[in-house]
N, C-alpha and C. Protein backbone atom coordinates (compact mmCIF):
# COMPACT_ATOMS: atom_id res chain seq x y z
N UNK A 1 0.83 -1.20 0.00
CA UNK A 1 0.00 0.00 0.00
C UNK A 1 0.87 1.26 0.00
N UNK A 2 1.99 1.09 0.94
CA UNK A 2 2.67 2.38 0.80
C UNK A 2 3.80 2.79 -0.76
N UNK A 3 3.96 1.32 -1.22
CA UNK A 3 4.62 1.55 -2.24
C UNK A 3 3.68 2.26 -3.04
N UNK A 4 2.67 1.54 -3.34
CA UNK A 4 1.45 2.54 -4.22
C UNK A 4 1.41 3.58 -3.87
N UNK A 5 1.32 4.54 -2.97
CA UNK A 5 1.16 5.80 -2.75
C UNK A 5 2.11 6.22 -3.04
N UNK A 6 3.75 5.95 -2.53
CA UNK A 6 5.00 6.29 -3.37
C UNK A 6 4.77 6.46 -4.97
N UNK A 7 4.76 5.33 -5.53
CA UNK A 7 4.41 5.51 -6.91
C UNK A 7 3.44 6.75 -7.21
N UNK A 8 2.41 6.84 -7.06
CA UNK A 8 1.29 7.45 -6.91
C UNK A 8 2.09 9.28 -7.58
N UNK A 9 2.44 9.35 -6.32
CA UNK A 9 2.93 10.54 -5.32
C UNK A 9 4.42 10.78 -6.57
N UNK A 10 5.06 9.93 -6.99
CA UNK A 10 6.29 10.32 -7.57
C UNK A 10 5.90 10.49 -9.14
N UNK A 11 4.17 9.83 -9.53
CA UNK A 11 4.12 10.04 -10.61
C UNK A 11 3.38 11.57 -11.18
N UNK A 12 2.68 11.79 -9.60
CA UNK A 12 2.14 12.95 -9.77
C UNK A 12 2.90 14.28 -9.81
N UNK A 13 3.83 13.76 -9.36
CA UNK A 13 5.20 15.33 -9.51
C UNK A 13 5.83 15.54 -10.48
N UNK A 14 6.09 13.93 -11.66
CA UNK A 14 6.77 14.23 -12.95
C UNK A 14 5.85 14.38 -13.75
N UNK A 15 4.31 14.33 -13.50
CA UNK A 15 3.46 14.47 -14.53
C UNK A 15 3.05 16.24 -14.81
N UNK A 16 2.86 16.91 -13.09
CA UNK A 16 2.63 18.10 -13.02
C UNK A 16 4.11 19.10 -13.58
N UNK A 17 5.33 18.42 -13.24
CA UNK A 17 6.30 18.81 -13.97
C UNK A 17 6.35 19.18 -15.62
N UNK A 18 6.13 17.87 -15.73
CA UNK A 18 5.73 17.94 -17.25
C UNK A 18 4.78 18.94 -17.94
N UNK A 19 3.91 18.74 -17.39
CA UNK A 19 2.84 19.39 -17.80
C UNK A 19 3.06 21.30 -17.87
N UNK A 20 3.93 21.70 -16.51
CA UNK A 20 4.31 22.50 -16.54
C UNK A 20 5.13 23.17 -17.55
N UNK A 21 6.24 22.06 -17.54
CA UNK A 21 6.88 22.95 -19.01
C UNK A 21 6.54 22.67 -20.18
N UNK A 22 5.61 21.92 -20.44
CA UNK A 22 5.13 21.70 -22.15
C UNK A 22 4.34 23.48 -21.85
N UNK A 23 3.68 23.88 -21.06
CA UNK A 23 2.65 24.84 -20.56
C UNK A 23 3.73 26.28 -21.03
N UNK A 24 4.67 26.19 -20.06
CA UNK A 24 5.80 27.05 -20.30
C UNK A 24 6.52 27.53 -21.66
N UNK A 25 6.95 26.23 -22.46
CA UNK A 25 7.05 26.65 -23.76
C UNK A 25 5.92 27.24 -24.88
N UNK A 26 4.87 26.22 -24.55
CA UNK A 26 3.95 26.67 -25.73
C UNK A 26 3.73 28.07 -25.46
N UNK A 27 3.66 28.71 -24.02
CA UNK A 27 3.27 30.36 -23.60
C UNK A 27 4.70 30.91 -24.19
N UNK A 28 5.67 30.63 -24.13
CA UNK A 28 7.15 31.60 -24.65
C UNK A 28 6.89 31.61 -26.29
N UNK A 29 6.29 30.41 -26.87
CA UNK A 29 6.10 30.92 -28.52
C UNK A 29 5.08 31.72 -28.46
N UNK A 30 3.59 31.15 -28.24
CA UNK A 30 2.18 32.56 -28.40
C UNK A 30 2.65 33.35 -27.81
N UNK A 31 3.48 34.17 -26.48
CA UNK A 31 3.31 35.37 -26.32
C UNK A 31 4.57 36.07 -26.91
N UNK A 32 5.21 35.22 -28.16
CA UNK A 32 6.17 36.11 -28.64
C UNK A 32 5.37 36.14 -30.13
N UNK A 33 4.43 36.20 -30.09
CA UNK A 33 3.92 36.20 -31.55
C UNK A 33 4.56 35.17 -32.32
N UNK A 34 4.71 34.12 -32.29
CA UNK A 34 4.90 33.49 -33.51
C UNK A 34 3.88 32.41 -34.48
N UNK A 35 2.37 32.95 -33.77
CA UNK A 35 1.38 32.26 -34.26
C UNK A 35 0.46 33.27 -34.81
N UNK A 36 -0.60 32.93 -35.48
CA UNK A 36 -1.74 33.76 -36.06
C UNK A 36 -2.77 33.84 -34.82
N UNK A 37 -2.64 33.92 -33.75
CA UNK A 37 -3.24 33.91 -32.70
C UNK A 37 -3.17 35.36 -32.84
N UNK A 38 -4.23 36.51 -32.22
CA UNK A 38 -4.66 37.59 -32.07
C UNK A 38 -3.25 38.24 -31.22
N UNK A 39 -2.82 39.71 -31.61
CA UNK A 39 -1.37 40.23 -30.47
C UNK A 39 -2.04 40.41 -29.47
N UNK A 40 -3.41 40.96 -29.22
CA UNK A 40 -4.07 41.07 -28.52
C UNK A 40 -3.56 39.94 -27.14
N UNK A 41 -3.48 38.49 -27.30
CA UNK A 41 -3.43 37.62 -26.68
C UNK A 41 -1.89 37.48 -25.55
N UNK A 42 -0.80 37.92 -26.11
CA UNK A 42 0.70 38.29 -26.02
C UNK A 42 0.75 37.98 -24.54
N UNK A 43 0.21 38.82 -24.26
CA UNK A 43 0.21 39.39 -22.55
C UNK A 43 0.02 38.95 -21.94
N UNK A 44 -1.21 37.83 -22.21
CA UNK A 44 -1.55 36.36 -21.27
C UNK A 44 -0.79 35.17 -21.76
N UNK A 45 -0.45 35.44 -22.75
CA UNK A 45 0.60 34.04 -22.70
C UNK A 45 1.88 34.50 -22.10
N UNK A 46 2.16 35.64 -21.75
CA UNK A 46 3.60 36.15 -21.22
C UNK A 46 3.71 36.31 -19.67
N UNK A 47 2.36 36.65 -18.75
CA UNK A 47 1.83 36.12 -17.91
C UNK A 47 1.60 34.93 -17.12
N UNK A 48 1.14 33.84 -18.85
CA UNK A 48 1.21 32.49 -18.02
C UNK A 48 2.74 31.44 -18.11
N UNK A 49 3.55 32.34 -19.00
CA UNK A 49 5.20 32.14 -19.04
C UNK A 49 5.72 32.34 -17.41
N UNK A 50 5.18 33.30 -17.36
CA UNK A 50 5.90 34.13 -15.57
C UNK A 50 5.34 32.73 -14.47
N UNK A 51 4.15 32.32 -14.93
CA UNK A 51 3.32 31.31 -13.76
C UNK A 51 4.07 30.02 -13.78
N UNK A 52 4.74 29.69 -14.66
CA UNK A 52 4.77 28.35 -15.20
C UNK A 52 5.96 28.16 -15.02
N UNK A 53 6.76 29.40 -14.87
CA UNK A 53 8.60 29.72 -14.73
C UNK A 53 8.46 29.41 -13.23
N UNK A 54 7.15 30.11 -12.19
CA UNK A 54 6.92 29.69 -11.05
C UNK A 54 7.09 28.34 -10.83
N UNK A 55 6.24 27.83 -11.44
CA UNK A 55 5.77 26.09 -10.47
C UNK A 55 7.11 25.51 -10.86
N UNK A 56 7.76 26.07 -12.02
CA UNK A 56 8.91 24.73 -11.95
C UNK A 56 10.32 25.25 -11.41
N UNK A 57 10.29 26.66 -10.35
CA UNK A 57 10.88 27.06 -9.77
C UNK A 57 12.40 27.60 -9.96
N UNK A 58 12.13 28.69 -11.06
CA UNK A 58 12.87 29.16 -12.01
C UNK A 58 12.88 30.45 -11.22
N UNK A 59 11.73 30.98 -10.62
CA UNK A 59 12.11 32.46 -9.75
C UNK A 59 13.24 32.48 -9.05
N UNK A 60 13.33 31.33 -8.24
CA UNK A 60 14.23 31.26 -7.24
C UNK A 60 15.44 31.65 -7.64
N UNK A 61 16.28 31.43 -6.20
CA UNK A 61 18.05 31.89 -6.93
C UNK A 61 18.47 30.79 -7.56
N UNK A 62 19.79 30.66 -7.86
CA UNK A 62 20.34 30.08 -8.96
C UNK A 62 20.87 28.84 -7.43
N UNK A 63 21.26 29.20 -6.18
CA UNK A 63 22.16 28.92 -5.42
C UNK A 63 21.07 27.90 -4.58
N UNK A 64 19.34 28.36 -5.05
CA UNK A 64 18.46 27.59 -4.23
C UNK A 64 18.51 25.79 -4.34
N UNK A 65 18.45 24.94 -3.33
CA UNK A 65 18.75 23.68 -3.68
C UNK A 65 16.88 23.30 -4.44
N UNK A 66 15.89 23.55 -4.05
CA UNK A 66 14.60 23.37 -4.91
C UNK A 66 14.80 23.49 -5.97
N UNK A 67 15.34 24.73 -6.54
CA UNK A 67 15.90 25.08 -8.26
C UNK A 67 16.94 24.30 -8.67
N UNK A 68 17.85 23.93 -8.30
CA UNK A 68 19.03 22.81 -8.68
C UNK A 68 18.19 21.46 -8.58
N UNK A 69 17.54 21.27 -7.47
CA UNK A 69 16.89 19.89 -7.88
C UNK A 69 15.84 19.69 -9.03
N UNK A 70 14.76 20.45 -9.06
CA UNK A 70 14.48 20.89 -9.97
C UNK A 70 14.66 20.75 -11.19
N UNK A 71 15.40 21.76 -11.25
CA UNK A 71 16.17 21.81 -12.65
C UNK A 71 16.68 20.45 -13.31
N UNK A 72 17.67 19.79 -12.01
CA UNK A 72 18.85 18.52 -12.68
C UNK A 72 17.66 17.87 -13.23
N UNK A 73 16.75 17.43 -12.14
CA UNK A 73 15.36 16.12 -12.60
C UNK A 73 14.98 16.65 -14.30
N UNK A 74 14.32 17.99 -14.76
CA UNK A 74 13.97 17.87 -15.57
C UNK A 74 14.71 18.10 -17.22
N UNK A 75 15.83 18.10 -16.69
CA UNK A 75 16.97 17.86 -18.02
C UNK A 75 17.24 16.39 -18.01
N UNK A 76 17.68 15.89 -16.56
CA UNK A 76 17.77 14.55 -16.59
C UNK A 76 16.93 13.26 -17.10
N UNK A 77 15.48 13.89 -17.35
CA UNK A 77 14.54 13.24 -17.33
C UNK A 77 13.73 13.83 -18.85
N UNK A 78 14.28 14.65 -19.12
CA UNK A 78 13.87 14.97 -20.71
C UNK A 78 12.33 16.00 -20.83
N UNK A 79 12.37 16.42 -19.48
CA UNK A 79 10.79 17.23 -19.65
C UNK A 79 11.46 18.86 -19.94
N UNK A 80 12.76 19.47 -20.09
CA UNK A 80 13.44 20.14 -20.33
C UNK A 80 12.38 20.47 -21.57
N UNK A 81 12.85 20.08 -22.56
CA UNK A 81 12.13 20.10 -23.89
C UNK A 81 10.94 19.66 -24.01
N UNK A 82 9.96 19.70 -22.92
CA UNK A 82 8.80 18.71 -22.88
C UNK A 82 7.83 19.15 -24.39
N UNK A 83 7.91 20.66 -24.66
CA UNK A 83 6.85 21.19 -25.88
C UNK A 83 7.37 20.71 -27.22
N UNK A 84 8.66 19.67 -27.29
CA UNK A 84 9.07 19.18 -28.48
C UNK A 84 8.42 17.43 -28.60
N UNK A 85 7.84 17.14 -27.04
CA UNK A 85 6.99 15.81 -27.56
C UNK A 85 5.91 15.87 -28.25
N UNK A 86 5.66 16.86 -28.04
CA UNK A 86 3.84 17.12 -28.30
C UNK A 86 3.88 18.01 -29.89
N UNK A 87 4.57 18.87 -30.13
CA UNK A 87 4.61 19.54 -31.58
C UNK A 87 6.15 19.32 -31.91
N UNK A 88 6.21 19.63 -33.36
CA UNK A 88 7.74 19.86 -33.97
C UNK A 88 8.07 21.45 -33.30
N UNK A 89 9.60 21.07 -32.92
CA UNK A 89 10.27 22.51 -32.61
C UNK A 89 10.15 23.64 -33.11
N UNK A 90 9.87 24.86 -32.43
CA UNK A 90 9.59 25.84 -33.24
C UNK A 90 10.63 26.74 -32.87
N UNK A 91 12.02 26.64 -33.00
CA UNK A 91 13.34 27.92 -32.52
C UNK A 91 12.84 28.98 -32.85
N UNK A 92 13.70 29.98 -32.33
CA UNK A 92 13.46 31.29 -32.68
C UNK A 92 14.82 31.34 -33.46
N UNK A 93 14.57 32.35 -34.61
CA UNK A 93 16.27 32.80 -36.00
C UNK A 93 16.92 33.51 -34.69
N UNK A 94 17.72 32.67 -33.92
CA UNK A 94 18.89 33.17 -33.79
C UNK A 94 20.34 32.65 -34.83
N UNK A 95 20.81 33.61 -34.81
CA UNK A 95 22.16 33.39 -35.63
C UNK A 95 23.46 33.52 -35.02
N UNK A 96 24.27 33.20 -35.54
CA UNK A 96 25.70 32.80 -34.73
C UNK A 96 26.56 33.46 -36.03
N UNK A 97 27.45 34.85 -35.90
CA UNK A 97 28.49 35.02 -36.76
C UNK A 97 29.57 34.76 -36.58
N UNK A 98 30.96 34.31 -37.00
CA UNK A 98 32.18 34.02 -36.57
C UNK A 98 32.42 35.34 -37.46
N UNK A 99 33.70 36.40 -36.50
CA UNK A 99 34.34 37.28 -37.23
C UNK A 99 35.60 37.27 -36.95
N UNK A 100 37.10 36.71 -37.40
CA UNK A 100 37.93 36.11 -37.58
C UNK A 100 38.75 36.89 -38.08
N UNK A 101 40.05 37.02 -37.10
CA UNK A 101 40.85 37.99 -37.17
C UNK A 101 42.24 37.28 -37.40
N UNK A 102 42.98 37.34 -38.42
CA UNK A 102 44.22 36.85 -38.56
C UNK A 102 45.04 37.74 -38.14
N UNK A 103 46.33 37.41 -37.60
CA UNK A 103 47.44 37.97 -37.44
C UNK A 103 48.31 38.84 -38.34
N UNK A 104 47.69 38.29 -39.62
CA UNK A 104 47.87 39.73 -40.61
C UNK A 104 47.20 40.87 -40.71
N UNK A 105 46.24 40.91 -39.75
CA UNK A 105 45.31 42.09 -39.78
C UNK A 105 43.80 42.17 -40.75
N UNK A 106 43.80 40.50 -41.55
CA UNK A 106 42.67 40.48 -42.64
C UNK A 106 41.53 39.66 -41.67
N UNK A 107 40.47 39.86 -41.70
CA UNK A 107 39.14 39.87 -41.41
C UNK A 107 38.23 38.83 -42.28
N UNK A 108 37.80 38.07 -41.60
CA UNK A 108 37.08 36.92 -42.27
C UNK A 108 35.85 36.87 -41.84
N UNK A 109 35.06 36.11 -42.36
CA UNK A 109 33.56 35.89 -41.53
C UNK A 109 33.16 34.29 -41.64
N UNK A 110 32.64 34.22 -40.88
CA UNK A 110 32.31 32.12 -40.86
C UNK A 110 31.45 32.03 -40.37
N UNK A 111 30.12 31.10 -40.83
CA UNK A 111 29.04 30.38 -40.25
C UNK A 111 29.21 29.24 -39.54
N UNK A 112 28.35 28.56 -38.55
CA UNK A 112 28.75 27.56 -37.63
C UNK A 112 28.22 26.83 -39.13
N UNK A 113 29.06 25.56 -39.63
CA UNK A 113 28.71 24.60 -40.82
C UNK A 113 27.88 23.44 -40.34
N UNK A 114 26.87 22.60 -41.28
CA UNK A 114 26.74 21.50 -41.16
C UNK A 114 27.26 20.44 -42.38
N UNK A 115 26.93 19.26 -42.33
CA UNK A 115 27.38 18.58 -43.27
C UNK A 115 25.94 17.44 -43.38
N UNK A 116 25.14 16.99 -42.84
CA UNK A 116 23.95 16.42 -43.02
C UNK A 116 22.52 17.22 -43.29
N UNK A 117 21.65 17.35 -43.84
CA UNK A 117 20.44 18.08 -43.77
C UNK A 117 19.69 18.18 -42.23
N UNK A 118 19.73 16.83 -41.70
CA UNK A 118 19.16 16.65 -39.86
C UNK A 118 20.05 17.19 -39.08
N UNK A 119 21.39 17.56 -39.55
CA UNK A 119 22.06 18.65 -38.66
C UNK A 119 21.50 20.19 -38.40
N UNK A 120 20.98 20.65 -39.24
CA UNK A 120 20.08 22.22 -39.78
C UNK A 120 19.69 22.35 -38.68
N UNK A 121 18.61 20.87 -38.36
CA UNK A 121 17.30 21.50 -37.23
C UNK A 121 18.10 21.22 -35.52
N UNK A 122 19.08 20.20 -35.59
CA UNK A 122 19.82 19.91 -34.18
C UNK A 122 20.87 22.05 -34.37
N UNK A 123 20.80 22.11 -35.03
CA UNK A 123 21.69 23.39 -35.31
C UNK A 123 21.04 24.47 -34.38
N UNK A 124 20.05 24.50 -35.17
CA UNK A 124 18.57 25.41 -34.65
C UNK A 124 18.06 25.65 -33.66
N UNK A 125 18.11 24.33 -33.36
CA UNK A 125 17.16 23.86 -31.77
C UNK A 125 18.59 24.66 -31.06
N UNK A 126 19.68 24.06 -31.40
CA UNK A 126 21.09 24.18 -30.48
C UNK A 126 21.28 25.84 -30.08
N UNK A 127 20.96 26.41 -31.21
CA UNK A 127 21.27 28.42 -31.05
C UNK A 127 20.08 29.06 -30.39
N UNK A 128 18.90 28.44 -30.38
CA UNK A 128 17.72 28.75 -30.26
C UNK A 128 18.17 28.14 -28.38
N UNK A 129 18.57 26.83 -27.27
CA UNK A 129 19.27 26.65 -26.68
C UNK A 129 19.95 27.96 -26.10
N UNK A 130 20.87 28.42 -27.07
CA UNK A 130 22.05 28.93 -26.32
C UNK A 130 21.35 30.47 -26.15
N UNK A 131 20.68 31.21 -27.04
CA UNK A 131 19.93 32.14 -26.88
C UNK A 131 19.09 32.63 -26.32
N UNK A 132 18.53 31.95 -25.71
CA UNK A 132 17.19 31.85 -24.06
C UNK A 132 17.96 31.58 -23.13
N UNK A 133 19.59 31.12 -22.85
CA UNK A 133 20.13 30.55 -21.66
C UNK A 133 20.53 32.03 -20.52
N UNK A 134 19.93 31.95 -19.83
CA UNK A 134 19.92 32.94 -18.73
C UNK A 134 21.07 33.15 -18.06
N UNK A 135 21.94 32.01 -17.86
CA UNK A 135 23.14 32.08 -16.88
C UNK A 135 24.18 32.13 -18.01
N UNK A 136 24.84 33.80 -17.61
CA UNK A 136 25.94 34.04 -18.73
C UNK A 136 27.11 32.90 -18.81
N UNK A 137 27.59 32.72 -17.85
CA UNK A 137 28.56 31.52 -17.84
C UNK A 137 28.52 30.56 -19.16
N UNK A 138 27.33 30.00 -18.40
CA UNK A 138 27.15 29.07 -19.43
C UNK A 138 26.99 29.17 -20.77
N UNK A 139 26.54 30.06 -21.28
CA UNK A 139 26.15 30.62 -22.41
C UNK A 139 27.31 31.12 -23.49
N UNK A 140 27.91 31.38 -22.76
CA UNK A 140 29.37 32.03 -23.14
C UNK A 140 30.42 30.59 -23.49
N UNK A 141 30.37 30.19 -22.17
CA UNK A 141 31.01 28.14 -22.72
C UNK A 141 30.39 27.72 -24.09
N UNK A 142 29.03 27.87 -23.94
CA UNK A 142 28.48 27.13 -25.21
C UNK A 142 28.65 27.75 -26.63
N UNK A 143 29.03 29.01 -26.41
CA UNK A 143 29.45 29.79 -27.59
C UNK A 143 31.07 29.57 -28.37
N UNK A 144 31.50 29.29 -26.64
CA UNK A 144 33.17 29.21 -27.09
C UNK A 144 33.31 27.72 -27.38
N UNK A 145 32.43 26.64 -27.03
CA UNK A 145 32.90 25.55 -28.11
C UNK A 145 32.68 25.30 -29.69
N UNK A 146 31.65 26.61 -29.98
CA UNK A 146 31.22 26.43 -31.63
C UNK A 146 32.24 27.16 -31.78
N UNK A 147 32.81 27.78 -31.20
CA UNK A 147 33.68 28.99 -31.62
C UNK A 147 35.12 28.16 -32.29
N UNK A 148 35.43 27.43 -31.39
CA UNK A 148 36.97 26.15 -31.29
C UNK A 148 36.75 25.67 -32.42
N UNK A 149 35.72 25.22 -32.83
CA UNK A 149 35.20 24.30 -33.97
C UNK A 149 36.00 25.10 -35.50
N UNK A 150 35.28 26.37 -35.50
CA UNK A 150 35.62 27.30 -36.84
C UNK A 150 36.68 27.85 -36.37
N UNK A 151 37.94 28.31 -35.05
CA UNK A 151 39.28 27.89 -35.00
C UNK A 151 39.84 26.95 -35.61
N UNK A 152 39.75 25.66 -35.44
CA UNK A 152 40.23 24.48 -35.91
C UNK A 152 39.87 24.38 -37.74
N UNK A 153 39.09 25.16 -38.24
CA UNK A 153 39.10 25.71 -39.98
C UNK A 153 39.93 27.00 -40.08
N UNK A 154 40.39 27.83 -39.05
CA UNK A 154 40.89 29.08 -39.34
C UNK A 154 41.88 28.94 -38.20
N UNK A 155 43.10 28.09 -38.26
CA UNK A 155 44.41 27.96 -37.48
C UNK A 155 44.96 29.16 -37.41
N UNK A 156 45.00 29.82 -38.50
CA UNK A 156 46.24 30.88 -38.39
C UNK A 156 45.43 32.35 -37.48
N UNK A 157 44.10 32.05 -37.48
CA UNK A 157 43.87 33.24 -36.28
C UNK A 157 44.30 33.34 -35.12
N UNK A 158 44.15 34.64 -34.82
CA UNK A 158 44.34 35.03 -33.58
C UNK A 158 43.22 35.49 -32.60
N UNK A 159 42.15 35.99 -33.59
CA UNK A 159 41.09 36.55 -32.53
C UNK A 159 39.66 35.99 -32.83
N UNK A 160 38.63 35.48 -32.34
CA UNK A 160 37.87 35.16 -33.38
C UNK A 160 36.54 36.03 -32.23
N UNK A 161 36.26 36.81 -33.06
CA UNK A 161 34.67 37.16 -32.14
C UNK A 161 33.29 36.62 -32.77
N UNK A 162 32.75 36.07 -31.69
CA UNK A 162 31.45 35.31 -31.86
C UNK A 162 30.03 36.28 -31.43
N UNK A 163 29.25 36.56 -32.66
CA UNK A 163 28.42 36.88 -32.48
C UNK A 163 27.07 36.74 -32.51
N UNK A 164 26.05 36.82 -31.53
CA UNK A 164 25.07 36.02 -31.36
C UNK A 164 23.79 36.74 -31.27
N UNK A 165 22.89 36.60 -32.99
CA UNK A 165 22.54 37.79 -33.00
C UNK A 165 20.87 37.34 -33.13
N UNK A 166 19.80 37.98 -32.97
CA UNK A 166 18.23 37.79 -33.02
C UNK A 166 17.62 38.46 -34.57
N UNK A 167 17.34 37.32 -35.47
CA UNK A 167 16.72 37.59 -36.42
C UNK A 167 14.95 38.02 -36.30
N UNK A 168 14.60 39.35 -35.94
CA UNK A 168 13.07 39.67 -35.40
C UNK A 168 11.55 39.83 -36.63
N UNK A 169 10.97 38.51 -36.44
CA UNK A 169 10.23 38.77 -37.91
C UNK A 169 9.03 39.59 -37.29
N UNK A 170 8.77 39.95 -38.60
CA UNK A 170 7.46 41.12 -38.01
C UNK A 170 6.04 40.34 -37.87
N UNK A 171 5.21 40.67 -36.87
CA UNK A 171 4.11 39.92 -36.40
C UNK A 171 3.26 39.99 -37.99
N UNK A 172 2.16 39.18 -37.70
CA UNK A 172 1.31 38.96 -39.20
C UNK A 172 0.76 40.33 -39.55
N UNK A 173 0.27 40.89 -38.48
CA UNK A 173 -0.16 42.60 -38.87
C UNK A 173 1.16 43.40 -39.48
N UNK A 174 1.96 43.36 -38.87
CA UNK A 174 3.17 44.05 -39.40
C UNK A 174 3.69 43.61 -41.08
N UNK A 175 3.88 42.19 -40.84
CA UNK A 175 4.06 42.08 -42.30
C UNK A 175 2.77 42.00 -43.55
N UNK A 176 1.88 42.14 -43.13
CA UNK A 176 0.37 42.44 -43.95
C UNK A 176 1.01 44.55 -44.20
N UNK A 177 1.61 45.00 -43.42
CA UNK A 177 1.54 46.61 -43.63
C UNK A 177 3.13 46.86 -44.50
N UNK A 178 3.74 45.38 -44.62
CA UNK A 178 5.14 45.76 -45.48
C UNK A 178 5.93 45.56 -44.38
N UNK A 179 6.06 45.52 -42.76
CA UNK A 179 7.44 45.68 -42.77
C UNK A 179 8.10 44.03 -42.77
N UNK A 180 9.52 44.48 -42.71
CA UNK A 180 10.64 43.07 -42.75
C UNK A 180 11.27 42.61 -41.51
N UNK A 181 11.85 41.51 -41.30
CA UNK A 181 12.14 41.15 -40.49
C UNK A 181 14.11 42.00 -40.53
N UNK A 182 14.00 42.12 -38.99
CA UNK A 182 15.43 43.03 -38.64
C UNK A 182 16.38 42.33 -38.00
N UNK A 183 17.58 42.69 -37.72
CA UNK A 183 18.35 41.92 -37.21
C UNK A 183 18.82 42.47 -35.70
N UNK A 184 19.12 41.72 -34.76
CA UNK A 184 19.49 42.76 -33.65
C UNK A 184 20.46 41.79 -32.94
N UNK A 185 21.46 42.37 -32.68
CA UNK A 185 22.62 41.72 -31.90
C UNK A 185 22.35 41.38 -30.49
N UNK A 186 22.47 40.06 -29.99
CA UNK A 186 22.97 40.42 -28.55
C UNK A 186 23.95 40.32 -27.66
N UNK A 187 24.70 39.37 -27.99
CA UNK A 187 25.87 38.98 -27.43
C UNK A 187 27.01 39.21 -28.35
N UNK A 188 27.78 39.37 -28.13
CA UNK A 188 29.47 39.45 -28.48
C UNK A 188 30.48 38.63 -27.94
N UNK A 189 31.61 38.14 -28.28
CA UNK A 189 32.14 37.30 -27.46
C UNK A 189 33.37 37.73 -27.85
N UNK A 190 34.75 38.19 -27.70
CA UNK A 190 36.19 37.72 -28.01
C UNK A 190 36.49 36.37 -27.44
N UNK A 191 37.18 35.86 -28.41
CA UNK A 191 38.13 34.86 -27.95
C UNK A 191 39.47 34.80 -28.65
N UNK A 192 40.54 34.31 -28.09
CA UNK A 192 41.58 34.68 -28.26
C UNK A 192 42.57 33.14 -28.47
N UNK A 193 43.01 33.05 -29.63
CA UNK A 193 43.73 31.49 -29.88
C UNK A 193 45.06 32.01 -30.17
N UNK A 194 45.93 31.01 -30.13
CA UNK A 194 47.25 31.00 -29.88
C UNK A 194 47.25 30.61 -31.65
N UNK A 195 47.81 31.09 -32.14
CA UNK A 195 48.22 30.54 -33.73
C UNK A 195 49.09 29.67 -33.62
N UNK A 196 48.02 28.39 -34.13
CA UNK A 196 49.09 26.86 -34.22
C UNK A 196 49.74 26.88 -35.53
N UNK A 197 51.16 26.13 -35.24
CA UNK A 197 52.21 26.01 -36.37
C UNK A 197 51.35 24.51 -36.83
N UNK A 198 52.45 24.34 -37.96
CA UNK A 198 52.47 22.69 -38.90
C UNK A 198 52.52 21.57 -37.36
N UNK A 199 53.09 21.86 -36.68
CA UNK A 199 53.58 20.94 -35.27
C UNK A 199 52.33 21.02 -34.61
N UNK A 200 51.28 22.22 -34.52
CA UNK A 200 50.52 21.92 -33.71
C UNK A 200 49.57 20.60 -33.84
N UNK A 201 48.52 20.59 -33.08
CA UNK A 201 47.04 19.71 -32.86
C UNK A 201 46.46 20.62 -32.48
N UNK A 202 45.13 20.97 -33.51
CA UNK A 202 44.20 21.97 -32.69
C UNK A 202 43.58 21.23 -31.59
């Protein structure tokens, strides 16, 4: 009997979990406009973003052990992404520029590459990832390993700045009146590589 209530009791916390962040994402796409849903609507889905950031205890500090537990369970357990069981992913155009500085003083530019077509959308999902990530730390790590990647194509640099920028399309009213979608920067990154010889290993 008590195991049943255990069960019970442990299924009702990963279910309300769940439920929470499928709840959470679907409110971060409608209240950013990315549906034909009325703008009118924005505000309550941005509202029930704030509620839903609640229950799965995202207010808290970073240092709180509820939010670390929290948190680990639902990455560990795949409800992280819970709004990708239920619909196909919907990222937001973030973009990633590499601007690549050789030691001769010439200036390059580089896209993060793929080489499969099912890489595109792991790409997507991945910048779309690094672009909502709240804790700079981390965000900045995750930038500087795409960054190593297009180092290891551009050895002879020295500087490579990574930029991480928000492609903003215009809501359906907006683009019904002409306008276009804009670009807006948010992050910047230097990083700084040692120029490997013939001897090196990147």
């Amino acid at each position: 009997m008590r195991g049943s209530f255990l069960y019970l009791a442990a299924f009702g916390v990963h279910f309300s979990l769940l439920v929470a962040g499928t709840f959470r994402d679907t409110a971060w796409v409608l209240g950013h406009g990315y549906t034909l849903l009325p703008d009118s609507l924005e505000n309550f889905w941005k509202q029930t973003e704030r509620v839903t950031e609640a229950a799965l205890g995202r207010t808290l500090r970073n240092s709180n052990p509820l939010r670390q537990g929290v948190v680990a369970y639902t990455y560990s357990s795949g409800i992280e992404g819970a709004y990708m069981f239920f619909a196909p992913g919907v990222p937001s155009s973030f973009k990633l520029v590499f601007e690549v500085h050789n030691a001769s003083g010439a200036v390059e530019y580089d896209l993060p590459r793929i080489h499969e077509p099912a890489s595109a959308v792991r790409l997507s999902t991945l910048l779309d990832y690094v672009g909502r990530t709240e804790y700079a730390p981390l965000r900045e790590l995750m930038v500087k390993v795409l960054t190593y990647s297009v180092w290891q194509r551009h050895p002879s640099a020295s500087t490579i700045r990574a930029i991480l920028g928000y492609i903003e399309e215009p809501t359906p009213a907006e683009a019904r009146s002409g306008k276009k979608e804009s670009y807006r920067v948010l992050y910047a990154y230097d990083f700084t590589f040692a120029p490997s010889t013939d001897s090196d290993t990147p």
